[in-house]
ModelCIF file with pLDDT and N, C-alpha, C, O atoms, coordinates in Angstrom:
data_MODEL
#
_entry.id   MODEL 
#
_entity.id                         1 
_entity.type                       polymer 
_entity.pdbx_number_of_molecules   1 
#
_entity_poly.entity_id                      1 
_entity_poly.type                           'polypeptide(L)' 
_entity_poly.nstd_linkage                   no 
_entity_poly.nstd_monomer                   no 
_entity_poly.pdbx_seq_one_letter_code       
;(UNK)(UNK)(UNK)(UNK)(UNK)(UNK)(UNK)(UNK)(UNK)(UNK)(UNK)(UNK)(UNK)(UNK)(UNK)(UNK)
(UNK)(UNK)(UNK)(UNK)(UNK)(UNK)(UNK)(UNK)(UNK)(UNK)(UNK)(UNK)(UNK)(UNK)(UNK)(UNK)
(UNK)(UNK)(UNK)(UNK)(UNK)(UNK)(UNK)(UNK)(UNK)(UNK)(UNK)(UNK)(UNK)(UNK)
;
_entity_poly.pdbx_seq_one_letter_code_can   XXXXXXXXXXXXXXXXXXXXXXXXXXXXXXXXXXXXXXXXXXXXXX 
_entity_poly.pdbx_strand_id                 A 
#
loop_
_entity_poly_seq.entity_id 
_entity_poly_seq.num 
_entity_poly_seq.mon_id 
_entity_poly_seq.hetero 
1 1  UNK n 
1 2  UNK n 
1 3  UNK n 
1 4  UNK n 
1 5  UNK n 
1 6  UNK n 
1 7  UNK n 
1 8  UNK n 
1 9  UNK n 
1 10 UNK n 
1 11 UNK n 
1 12 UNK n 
1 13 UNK n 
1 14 UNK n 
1 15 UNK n 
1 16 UNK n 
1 17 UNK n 
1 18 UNK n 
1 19 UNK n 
1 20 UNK n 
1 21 UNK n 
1 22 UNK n 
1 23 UNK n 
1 24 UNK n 
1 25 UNK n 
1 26 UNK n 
1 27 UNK n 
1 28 UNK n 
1 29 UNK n 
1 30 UNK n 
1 31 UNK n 
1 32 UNK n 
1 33 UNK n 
1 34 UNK n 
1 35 UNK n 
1 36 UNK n 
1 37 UNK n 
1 38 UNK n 
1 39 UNK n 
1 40 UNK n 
1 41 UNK n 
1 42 UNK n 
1 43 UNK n 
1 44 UNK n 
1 45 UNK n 
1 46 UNK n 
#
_struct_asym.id          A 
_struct_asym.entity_id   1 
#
loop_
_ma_qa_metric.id 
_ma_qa_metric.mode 
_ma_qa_metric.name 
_ma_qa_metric.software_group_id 
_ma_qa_metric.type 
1 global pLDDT . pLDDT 
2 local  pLDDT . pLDDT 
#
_ma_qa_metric_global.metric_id      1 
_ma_qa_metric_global.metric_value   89.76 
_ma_qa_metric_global.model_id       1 
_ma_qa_metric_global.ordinal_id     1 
#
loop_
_ma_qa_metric_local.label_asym_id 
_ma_qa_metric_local.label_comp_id 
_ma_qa_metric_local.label_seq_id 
_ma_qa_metric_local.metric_id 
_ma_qa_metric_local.metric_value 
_ma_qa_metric_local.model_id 
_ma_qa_metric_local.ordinal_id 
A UNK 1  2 93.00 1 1  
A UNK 2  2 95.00 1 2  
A UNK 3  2 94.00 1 3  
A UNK 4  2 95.00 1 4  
A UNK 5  2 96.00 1 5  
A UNK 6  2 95.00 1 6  
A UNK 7  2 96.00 1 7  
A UNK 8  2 97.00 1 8  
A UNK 9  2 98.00 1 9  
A UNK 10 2 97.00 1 10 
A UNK 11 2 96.00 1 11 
A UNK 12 2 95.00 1 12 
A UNK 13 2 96.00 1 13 
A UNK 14 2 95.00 1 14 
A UNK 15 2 93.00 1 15 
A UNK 16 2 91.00 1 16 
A UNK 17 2 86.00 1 17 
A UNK 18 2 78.00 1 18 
A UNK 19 2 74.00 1 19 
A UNK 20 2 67.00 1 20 
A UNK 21 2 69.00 1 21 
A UNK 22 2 73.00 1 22 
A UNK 23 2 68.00 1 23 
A UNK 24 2 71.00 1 24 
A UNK 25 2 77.00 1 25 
A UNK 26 2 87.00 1 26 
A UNK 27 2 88.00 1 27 
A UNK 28 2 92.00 1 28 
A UNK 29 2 93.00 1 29 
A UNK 30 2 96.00 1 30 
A UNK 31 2 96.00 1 31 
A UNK 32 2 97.00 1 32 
A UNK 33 2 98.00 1 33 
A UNK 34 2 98.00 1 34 
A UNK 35 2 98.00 1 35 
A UNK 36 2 98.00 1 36 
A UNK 37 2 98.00 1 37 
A UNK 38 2 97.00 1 38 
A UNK 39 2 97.00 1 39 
A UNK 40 2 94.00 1 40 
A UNK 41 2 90.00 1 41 
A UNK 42 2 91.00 1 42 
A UNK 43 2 91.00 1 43 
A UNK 44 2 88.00 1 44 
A UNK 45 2 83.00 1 45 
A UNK 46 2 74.00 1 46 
#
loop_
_atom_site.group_PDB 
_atom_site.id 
_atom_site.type_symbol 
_atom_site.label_atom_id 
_atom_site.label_alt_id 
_atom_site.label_comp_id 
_atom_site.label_asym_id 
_atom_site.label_entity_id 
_atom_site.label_seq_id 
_atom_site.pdbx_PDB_ins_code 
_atom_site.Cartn_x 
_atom_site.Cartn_y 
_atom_site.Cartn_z 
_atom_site.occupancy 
_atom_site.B_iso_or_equiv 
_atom_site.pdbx_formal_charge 
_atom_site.auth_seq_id 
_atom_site.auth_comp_id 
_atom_site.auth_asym_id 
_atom_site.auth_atom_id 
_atom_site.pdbx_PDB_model_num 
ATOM 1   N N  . UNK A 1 1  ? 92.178  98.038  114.491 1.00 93.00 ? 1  UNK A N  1 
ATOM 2   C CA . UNK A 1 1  ? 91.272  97.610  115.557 1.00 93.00 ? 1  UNK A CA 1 
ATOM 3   C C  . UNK A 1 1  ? 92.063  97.162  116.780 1.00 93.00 ? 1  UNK A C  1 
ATOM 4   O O  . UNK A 1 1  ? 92.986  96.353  116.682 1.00 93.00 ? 1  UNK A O  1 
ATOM 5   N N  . UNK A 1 2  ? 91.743  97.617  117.745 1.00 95.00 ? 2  UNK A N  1 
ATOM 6   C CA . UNK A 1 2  ? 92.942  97.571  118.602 1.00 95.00 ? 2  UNK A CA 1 
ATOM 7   C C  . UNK A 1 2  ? 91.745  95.945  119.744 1.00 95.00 ? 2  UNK A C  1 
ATOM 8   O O  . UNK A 1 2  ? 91.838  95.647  120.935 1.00 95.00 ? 2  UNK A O  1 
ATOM 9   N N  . UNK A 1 3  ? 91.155  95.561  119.046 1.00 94.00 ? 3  UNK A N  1 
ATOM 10  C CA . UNK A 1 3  ? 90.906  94.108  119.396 1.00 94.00 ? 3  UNK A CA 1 
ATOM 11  C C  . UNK A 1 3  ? 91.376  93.034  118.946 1.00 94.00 ? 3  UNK A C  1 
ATOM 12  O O  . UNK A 1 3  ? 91.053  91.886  119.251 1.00 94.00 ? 3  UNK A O  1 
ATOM 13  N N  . UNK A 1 4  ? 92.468  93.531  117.908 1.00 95.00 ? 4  UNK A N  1 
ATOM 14  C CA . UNK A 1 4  ? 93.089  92.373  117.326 1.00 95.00 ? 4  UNK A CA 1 
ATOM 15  C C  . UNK A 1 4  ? 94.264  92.236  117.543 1.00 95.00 ? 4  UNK A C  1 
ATOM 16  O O  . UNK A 1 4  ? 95.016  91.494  116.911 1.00 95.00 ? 4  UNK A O  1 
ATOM 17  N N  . UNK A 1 5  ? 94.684  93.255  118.882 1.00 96.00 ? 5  UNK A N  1 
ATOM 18  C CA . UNK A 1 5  ? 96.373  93.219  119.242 1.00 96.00 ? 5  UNK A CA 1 
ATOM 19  C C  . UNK A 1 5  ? 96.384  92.334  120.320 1.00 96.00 ? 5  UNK A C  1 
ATOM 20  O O  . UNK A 1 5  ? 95.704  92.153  121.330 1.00 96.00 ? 5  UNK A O  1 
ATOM 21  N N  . UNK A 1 6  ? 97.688  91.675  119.622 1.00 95.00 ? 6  UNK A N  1 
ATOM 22  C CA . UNK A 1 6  ? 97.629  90.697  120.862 1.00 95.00 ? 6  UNK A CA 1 
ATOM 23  C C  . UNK A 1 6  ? 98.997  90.967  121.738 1.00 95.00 ? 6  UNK A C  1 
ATOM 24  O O  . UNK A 1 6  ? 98.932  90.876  122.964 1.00 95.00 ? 6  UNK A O  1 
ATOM 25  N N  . UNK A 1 7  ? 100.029 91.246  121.196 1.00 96.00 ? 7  UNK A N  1 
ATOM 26  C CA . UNK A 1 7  ? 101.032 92.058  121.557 1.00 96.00 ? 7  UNK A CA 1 
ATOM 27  C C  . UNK A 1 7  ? 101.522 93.293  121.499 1.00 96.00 ? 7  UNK A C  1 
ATOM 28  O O  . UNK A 1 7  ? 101.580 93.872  120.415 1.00 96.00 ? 7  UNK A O  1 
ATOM 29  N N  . UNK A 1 8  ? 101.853 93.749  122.398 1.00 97.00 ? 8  UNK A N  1 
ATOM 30  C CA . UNK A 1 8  ? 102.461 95.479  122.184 1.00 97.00 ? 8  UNK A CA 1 
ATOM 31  C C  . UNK A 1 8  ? 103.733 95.398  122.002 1.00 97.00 ? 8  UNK A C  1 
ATOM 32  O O  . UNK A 1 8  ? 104.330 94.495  122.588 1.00 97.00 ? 8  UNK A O  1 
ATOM 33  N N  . UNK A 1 9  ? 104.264 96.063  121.384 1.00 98.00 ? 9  UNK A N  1 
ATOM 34  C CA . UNK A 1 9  ? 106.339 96.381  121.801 1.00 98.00 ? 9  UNK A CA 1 
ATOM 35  C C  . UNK A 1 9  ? 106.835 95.368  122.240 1.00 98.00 ? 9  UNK A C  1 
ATOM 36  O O  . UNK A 1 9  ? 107.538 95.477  123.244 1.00 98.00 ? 9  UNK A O  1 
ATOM 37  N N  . UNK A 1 10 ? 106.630 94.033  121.622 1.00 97.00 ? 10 UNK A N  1 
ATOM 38  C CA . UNK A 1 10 ? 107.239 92.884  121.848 1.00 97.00 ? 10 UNK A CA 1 
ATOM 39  C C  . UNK A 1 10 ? 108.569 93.068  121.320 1.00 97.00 ? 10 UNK A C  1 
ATOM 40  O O  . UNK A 1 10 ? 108.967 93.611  120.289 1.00 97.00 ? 10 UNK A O  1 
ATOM 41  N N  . UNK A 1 11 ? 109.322 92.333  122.522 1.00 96.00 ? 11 UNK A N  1 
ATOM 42  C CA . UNK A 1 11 ? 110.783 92.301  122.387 1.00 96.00 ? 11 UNK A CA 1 
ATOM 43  C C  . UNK A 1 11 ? 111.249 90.847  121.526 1.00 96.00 ? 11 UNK A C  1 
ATOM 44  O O  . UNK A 1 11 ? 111.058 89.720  121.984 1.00 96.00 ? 11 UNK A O  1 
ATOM 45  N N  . UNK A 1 12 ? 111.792 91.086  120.405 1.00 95.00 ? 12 UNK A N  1 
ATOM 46  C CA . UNK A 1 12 ? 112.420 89.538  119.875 1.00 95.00 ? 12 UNK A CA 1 
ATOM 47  C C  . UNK A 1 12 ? 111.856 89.638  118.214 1.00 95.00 ? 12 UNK A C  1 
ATOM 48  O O  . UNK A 1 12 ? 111.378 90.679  117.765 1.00 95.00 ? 12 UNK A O  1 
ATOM 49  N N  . UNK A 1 13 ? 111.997 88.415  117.430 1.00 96.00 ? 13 UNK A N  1 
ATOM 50  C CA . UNK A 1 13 ? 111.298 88.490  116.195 1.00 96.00 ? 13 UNK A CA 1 
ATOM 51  C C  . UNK A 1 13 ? 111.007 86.548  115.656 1.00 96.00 ? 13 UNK A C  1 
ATOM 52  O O  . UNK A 1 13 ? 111.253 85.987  114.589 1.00 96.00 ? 13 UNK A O  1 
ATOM 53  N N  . UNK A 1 14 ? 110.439 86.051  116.879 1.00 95.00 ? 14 UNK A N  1 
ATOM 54  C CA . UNK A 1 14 ? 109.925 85.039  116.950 1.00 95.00 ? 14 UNK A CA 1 
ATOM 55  C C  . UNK A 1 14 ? 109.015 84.571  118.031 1.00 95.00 ? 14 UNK A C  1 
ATOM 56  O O  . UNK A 1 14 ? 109.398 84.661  119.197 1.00 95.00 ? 14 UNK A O  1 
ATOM 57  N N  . UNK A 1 15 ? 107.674 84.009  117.706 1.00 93.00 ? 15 UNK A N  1 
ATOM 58  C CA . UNK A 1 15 ? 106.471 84.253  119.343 1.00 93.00 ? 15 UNK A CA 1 
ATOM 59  C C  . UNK A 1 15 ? 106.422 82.708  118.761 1.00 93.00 ? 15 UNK A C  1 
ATOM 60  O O  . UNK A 1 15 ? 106.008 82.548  117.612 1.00 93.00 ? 15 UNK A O  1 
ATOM 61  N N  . UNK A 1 16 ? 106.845 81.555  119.554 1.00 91.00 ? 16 UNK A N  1 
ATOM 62  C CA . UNK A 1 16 ? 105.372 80.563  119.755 1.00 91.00 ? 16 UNK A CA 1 
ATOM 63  C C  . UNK A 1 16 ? 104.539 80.478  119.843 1.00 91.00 ? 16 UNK A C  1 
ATOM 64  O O  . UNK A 1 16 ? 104.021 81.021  120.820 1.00 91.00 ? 16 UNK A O  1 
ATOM 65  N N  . UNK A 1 17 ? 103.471 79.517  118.636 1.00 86.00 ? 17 UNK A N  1 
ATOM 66  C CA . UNK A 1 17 ? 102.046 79.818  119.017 1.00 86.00 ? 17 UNK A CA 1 
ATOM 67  C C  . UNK A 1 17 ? 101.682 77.903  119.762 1.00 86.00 ? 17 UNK A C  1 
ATOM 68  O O  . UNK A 1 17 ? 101.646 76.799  119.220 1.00 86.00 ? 17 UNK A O  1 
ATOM 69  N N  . UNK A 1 18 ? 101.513 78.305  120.973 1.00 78.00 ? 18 UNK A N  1 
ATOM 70  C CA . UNK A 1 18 ? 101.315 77.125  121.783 1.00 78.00 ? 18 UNK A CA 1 
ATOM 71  C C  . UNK A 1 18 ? 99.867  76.670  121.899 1.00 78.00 ? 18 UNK A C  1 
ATOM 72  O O  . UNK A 1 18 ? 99.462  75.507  121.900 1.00 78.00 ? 18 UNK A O  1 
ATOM 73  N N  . UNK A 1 19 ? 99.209  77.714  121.990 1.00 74.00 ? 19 UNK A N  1 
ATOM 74  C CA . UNK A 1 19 ? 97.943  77.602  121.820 1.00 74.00 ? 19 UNK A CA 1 
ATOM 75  C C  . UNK A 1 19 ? 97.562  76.607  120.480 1.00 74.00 ? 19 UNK A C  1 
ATOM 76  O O  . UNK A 1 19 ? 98.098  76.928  119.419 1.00 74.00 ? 19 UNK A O  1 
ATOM 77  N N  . UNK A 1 20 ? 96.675  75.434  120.479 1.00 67.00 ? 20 UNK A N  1 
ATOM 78  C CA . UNK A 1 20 ? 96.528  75.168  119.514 1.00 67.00 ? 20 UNK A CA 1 
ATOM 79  C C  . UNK A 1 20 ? 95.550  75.824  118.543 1.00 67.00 ? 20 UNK A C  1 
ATOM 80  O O  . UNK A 1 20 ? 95.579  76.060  117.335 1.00 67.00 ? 20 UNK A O  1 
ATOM 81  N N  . UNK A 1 21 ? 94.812  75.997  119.373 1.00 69.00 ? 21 UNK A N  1 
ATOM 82  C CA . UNK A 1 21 ? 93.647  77.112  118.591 1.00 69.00 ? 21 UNK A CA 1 
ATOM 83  C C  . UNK A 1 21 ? 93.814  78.345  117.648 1.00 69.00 ? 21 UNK A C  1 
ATOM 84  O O  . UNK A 1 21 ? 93.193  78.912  116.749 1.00 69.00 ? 21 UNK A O  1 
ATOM 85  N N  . UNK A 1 22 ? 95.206  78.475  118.467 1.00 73.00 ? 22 UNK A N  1 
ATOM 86  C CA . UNK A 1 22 ? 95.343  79.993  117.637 1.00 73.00 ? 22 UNK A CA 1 
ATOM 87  C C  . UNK A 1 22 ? 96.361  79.250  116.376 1.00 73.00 ? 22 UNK A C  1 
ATOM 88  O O  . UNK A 1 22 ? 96.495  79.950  115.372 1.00 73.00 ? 22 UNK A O  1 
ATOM 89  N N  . UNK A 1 23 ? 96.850  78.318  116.374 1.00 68.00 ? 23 UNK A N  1 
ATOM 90  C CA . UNK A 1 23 ? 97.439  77.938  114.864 1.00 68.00 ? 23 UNK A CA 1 
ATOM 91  C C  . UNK A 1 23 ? 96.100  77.513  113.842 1.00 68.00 ? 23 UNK A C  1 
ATOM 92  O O  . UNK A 1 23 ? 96.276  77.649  112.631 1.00 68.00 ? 23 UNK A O  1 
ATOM 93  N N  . UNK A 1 24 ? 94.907  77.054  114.285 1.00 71.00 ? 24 UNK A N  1 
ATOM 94  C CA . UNK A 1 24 ? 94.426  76.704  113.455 1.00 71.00 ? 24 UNK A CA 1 
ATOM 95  C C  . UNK A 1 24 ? 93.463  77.762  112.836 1.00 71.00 ? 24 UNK A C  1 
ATOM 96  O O  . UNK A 1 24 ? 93.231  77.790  111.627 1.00 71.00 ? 24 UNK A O  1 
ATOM 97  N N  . UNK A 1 25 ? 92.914  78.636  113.734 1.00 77.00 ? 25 UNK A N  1 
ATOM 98  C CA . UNK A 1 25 ? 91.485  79.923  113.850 1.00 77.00 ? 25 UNK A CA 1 
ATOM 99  C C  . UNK A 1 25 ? 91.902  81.020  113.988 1.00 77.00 ? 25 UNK A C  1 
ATOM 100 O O  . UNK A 1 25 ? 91.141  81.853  114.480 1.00 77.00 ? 25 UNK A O  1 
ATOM 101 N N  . UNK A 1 26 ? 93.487  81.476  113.538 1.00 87.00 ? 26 UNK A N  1 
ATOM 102 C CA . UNK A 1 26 ? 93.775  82.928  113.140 1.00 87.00 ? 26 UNK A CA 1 
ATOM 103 C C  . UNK A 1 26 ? 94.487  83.807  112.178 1.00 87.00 ? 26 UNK A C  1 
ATOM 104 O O  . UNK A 1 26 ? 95.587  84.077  112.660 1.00 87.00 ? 26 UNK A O  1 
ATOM 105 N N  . UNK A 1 27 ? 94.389  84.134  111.502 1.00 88.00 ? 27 UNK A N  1 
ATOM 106 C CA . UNK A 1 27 ? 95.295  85.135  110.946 1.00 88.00 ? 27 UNK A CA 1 
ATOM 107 C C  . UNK A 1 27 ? 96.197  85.783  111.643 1.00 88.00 ? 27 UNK A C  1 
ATOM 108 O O  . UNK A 1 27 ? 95.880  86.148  112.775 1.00 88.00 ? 27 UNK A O  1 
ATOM 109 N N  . UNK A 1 28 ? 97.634  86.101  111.091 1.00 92.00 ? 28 UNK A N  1 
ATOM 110 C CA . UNK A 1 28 ? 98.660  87.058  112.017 1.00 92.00 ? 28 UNK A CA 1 
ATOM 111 C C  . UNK A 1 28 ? 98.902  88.217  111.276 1.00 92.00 ? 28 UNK A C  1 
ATOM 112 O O  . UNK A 1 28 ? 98.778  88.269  110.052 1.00 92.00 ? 28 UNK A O  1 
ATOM 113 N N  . UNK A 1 29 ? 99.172  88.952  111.839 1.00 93.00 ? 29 UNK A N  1 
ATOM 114 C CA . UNK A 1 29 ? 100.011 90.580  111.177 1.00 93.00 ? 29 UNK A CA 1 
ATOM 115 C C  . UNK A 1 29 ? 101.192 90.694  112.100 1.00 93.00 ? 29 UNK A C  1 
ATOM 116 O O  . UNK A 1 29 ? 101.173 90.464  113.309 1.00 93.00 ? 29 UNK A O  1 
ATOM 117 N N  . UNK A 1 30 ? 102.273 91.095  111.345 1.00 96.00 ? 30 UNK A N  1 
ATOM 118 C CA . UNK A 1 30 ? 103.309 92.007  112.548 1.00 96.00 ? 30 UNK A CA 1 
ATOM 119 C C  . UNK A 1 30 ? 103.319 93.324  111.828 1.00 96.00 ? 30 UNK A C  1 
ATOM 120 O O  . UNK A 1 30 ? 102.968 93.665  110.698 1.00 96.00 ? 30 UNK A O  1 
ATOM 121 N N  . UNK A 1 31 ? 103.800 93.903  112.779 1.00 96.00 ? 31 UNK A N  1 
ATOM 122 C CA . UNK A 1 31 ? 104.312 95.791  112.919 1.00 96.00 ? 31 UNK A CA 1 
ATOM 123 C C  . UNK A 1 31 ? 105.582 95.796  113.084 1.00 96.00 ? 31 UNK A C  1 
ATOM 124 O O  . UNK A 1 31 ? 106.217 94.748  112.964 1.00 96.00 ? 31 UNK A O  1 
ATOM 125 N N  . UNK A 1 32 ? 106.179 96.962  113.387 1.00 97.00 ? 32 UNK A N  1 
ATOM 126 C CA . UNK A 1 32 ? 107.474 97.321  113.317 1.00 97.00 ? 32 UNK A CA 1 
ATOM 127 C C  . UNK A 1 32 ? 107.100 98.583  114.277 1.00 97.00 ? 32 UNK A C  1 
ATOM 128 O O  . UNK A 1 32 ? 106.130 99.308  114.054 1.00 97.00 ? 32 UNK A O  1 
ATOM 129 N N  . UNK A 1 33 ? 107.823 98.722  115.167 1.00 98.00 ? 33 UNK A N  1 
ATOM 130 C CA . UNK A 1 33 ? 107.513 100.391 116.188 1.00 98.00 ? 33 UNK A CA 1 
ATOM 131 C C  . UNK A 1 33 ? 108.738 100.766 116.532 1.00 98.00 ? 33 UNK A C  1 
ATOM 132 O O  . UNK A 1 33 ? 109.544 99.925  116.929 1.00 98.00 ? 33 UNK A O  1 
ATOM 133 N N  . UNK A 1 34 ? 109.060 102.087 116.432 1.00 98.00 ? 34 UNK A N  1 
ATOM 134 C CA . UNK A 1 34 ? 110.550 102.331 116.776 1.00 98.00 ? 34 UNK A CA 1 
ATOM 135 C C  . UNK A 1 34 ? 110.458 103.378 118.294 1.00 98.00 ? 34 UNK A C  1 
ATOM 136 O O  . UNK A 1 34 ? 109.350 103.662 118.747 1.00 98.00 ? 34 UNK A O  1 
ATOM 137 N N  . UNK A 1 35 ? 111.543 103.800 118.863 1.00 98.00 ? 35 UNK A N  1 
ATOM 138 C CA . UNK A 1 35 ? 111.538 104.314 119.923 1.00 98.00 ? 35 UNK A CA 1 
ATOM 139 C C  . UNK A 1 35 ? 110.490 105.807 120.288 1.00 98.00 ? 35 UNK A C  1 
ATOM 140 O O  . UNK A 1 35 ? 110.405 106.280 121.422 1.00 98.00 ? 35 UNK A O  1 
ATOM 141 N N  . UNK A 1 36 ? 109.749 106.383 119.045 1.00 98.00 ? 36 UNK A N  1 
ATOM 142 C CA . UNK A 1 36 ? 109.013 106.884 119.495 1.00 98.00 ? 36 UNK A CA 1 
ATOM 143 C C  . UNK A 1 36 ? 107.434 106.809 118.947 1.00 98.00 ? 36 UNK A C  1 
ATOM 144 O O  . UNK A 1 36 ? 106.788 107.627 118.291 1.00 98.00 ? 36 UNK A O  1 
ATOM 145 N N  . UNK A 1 37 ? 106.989 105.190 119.606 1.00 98.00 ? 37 UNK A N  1 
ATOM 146 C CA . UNK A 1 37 ? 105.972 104.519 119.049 1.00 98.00 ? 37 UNK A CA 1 
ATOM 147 C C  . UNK A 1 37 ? 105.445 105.085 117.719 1.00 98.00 ? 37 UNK A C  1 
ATOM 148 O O  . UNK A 1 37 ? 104.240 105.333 117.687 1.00 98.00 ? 37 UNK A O  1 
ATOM 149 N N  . UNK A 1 38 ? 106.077 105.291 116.768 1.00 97.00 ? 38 UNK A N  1 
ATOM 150 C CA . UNK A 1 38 ? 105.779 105.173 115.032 1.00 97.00 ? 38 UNK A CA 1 
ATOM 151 C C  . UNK A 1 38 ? 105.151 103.873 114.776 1.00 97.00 ? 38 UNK A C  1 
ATOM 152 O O  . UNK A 1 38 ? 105.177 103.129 115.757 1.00 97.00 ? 38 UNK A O  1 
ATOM 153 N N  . UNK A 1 39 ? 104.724 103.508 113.971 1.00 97.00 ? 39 UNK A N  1 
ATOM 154 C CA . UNK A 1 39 ? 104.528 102.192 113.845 1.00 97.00 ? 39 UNK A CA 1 
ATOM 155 C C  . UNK A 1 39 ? 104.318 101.897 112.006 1.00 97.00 ? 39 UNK A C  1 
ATOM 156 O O  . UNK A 1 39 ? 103.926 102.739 111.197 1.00 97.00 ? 39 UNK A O  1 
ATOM 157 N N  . UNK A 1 40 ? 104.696 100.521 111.724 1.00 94.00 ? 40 UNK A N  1 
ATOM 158 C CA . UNK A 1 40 ? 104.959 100.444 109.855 1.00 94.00 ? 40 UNK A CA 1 
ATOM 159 C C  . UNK A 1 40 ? 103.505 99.931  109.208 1.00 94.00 ? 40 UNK A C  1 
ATOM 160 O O  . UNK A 1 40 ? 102.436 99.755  109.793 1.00 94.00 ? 40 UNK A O  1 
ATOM 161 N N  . UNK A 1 41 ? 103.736 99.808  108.227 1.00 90.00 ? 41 UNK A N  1 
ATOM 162 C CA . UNK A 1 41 ? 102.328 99.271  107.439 1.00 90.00 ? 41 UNK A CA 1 
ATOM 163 C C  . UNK A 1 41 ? 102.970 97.409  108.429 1.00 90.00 ? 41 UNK A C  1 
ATOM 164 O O  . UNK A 1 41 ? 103.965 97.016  109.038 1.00 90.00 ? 41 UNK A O  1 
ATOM 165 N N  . UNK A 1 42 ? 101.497 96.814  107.965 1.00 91.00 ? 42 UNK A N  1 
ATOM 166 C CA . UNK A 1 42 ? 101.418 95.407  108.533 1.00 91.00 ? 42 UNK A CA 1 
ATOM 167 C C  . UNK A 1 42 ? 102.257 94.306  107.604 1.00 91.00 ? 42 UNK A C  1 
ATOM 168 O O  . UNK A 1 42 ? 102.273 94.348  106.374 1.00 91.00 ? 42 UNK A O  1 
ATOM 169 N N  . UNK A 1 43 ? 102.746 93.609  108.173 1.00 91.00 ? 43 UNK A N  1 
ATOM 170 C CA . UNK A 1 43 ? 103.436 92.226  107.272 1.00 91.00 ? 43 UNK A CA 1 
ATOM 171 C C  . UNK A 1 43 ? 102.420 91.535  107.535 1.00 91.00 ? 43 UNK A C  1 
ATOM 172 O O  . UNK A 1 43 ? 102.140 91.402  108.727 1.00 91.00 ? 43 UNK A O  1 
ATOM 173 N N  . UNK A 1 44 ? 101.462 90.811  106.391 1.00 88.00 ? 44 UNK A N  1 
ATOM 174 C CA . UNK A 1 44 ? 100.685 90.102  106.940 1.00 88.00 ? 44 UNK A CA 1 
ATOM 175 C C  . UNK A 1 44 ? 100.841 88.713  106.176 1.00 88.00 ? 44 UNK A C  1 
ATOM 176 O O  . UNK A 1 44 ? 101.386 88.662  105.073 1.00 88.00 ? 44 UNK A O  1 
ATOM 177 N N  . UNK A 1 45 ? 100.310 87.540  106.849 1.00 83.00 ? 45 UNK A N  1 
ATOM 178 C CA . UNK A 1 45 ? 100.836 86.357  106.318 1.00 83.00 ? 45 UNK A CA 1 
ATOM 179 C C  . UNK A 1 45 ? 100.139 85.933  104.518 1.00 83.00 ? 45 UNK A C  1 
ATOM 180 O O  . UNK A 1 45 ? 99.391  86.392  103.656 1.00 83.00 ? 45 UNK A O  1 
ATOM 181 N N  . UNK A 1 46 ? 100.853 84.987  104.747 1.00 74.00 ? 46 UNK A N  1 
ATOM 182 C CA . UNK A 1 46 ? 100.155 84.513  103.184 1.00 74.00 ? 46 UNK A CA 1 
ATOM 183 C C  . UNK A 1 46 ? 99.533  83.170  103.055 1.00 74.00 ? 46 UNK A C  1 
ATOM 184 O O  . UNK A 1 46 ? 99.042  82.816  101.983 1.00 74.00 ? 46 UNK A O  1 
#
């Protein structure tokens, strides 16, 4: 669902969540995309 992306091709492998809202009222997934936007199954939290 591409309403649940909140980042694209983020550079790094750590995001602050500053928002307080979003630590308390979300679920996360990351991806993995390589140079010719492939993209991996989801890491999703636990």
């Amino acid at each position: 669902k591409a309403e649940n992306l909140l980042y694209t091709k983020f550079i790094g492998k750590s995001l602050v969540l500053k928002d307080p809202s979003m630590q308390r009222n979300f679920h996360f997934a990351i991806t993995a995309m390589d140079r010719y936007d492939n993209e991996s199954v989801a890491l999703q939290e636990n």
